[in-house]
N, C-alpha and C. Protein backbone atom coordinates (compact mmCIF):
# COMPACT_ATOMS: atom_id res chain seq x y z
N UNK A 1 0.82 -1.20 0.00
CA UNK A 1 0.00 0.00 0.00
C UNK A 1 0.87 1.26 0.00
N UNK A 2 2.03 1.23 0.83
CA UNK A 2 2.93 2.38 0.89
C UNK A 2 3.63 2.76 -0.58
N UNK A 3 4.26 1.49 -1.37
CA UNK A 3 4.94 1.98 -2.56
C UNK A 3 3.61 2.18 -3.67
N UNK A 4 2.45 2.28 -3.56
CA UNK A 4 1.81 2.38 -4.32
C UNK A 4 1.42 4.43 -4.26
N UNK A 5 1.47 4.41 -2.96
CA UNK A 5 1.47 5.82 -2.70
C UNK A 5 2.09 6.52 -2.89
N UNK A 6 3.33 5.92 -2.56
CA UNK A 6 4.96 6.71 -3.05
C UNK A 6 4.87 7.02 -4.51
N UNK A 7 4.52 6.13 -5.63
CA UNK A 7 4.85 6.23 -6.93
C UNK A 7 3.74 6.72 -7.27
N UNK A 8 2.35 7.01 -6.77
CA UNK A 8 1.56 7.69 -7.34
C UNK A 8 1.60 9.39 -6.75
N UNK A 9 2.59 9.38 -5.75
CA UNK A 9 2.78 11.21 -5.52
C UNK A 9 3.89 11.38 -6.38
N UNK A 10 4.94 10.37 -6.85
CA UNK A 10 5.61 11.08 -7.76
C UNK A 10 5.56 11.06 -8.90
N UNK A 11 4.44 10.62 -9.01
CA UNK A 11 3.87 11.18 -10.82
C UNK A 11 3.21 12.30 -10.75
N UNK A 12 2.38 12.90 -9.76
CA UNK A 12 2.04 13.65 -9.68
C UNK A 12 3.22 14.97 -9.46
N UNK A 13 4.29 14.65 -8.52
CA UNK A 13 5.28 15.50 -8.55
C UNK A 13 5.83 15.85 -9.84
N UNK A 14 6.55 14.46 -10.73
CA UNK A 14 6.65 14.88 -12.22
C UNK A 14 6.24 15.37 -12.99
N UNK A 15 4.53 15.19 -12.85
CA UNK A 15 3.71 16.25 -13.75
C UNK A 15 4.14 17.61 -13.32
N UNK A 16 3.68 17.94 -12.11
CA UNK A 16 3.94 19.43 -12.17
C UNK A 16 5.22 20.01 -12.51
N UNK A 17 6.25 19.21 -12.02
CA UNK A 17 7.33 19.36 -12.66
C UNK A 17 7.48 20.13 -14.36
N UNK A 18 7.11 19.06 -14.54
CA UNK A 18 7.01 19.24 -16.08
C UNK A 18 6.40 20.59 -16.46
N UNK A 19 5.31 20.61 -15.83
CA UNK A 19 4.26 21.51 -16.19
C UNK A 19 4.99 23.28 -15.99
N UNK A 20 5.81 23.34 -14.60
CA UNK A 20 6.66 24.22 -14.54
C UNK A 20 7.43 24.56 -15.65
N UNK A 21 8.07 23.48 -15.98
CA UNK A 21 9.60 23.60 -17.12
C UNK A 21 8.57 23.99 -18.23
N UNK A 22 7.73 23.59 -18.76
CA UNK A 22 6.55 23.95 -19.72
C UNK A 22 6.16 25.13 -19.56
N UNK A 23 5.75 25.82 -19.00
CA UNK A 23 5.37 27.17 -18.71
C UNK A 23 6.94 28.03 -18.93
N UNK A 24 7.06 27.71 -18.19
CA UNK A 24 9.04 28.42 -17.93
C UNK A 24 9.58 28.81 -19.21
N UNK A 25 9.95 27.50 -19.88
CA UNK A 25 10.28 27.09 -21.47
C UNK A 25 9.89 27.86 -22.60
N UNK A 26 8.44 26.93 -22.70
CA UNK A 26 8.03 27.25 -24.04
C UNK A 26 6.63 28.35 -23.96
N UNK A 27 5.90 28.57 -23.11
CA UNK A 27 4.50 29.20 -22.69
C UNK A 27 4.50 30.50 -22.40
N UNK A 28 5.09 30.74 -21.41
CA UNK A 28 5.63 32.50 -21.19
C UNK A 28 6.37 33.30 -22.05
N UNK A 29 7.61 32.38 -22.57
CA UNK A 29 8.42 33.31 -23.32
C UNK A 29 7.83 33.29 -24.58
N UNK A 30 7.14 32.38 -25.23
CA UNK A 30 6.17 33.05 -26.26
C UNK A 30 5.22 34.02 -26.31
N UNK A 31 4.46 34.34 -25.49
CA UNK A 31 3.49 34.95 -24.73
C UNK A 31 4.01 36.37 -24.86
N UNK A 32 5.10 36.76 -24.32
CA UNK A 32 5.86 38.11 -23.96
C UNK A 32 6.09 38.30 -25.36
N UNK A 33 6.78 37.64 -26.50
CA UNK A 33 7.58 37.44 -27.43
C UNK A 33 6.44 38.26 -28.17
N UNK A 34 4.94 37.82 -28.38
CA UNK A 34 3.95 38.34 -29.12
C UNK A 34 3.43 39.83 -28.34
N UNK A 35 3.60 39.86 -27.10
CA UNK A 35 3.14 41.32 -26.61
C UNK A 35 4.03 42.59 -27.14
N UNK A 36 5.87 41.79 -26.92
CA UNK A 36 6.80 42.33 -27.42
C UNK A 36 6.69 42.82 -28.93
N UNK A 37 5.78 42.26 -29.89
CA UNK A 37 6.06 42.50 -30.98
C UNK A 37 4.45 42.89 -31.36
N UNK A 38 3.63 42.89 -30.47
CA UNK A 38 2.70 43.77 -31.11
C UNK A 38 2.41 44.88 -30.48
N UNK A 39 3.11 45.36 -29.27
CA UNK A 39 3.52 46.75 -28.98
C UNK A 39 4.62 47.46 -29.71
N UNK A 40 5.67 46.89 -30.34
CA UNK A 40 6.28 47.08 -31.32
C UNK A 40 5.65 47.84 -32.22
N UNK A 41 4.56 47.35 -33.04
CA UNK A 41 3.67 47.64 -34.42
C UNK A 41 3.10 48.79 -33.92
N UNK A 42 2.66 48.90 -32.71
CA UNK A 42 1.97 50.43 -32.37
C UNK A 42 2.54 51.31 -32.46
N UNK A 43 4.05 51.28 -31.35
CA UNK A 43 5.35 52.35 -31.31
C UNK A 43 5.52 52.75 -32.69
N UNK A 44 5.88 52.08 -33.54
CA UNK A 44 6.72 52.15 -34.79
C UNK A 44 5.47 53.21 -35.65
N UNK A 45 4.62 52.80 -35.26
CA UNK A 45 3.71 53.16 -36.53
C UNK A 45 3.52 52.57 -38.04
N UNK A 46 3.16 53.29 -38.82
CA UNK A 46 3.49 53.00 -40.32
C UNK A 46 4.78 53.56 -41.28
N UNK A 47 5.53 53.50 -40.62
CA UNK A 47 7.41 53.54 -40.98
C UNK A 47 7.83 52.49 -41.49
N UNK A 48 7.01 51.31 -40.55
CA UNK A 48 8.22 50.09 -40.93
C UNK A 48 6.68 49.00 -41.32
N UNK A 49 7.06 47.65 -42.17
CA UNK A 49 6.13 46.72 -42.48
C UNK A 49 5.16 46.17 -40.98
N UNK A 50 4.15 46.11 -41.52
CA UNK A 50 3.29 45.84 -40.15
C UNK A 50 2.95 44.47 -40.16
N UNK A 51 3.57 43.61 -39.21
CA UNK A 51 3.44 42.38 -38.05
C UNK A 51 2.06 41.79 -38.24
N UNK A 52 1.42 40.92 -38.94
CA UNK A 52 0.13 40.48 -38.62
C UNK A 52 -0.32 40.30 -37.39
N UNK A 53 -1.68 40.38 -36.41
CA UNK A 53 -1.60 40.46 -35.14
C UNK A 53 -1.43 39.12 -34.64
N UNK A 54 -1.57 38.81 -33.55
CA UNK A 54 -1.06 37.03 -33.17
C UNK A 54 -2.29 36.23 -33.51
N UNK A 55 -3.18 36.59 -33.66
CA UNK A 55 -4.22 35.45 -34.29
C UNK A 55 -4.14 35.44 -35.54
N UNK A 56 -3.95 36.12 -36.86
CA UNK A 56 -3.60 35.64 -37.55
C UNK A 56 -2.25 35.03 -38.10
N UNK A 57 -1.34 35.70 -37.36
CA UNK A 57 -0.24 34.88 -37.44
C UNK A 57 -0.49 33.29 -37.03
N UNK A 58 -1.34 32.86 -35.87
CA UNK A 58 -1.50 31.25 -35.85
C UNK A 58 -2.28 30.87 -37.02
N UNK A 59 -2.65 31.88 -37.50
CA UNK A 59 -3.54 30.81 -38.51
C UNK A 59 -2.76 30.43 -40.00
N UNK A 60 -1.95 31.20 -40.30
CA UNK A 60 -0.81 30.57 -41.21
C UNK A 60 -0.16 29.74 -40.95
C-alpha cells in the first residue's frame, strides 16, 4: 500500500514538474515574445512593415 502511494505522488510530482519547465520554457516566453512584438507595431507606426496580429499569425 505504501509503494503504491509513493509512486503515485511522484507522478504527480513529475507532472507538475514538467508543467513548470513547460510554462518556464516554451509558454511564457512566447506569450511576452507576441506582446513584445505587437507593442512594437503600435510604437513604430506605419514607418516600418506591419506584423500580422497574433491570431492571424496562428492561422498561417
Amino acid at each position: 500500500m505504501y509503494s503504491e502511494l509513493l509512486q503515485f505522488g511522484a507522478m504527480l510530482v513529475f507532472f507538475a514538474v514538467a508543467l513548470c519547465l513547460w510554462l518556464k520554457i516554451v509558454y511564457l516566453p512566447g506569450r511576452t515574445l507576441e506582446r513584445w512584438e505587437d507593442q512594437r507595431v503600435k510604437a513604430e507606426g506605419e514607418r516600418t512593415r506591419q506584423v500580422p496580429p497574433a491570431e492571424e499569425r496562428r492561422r498561417l
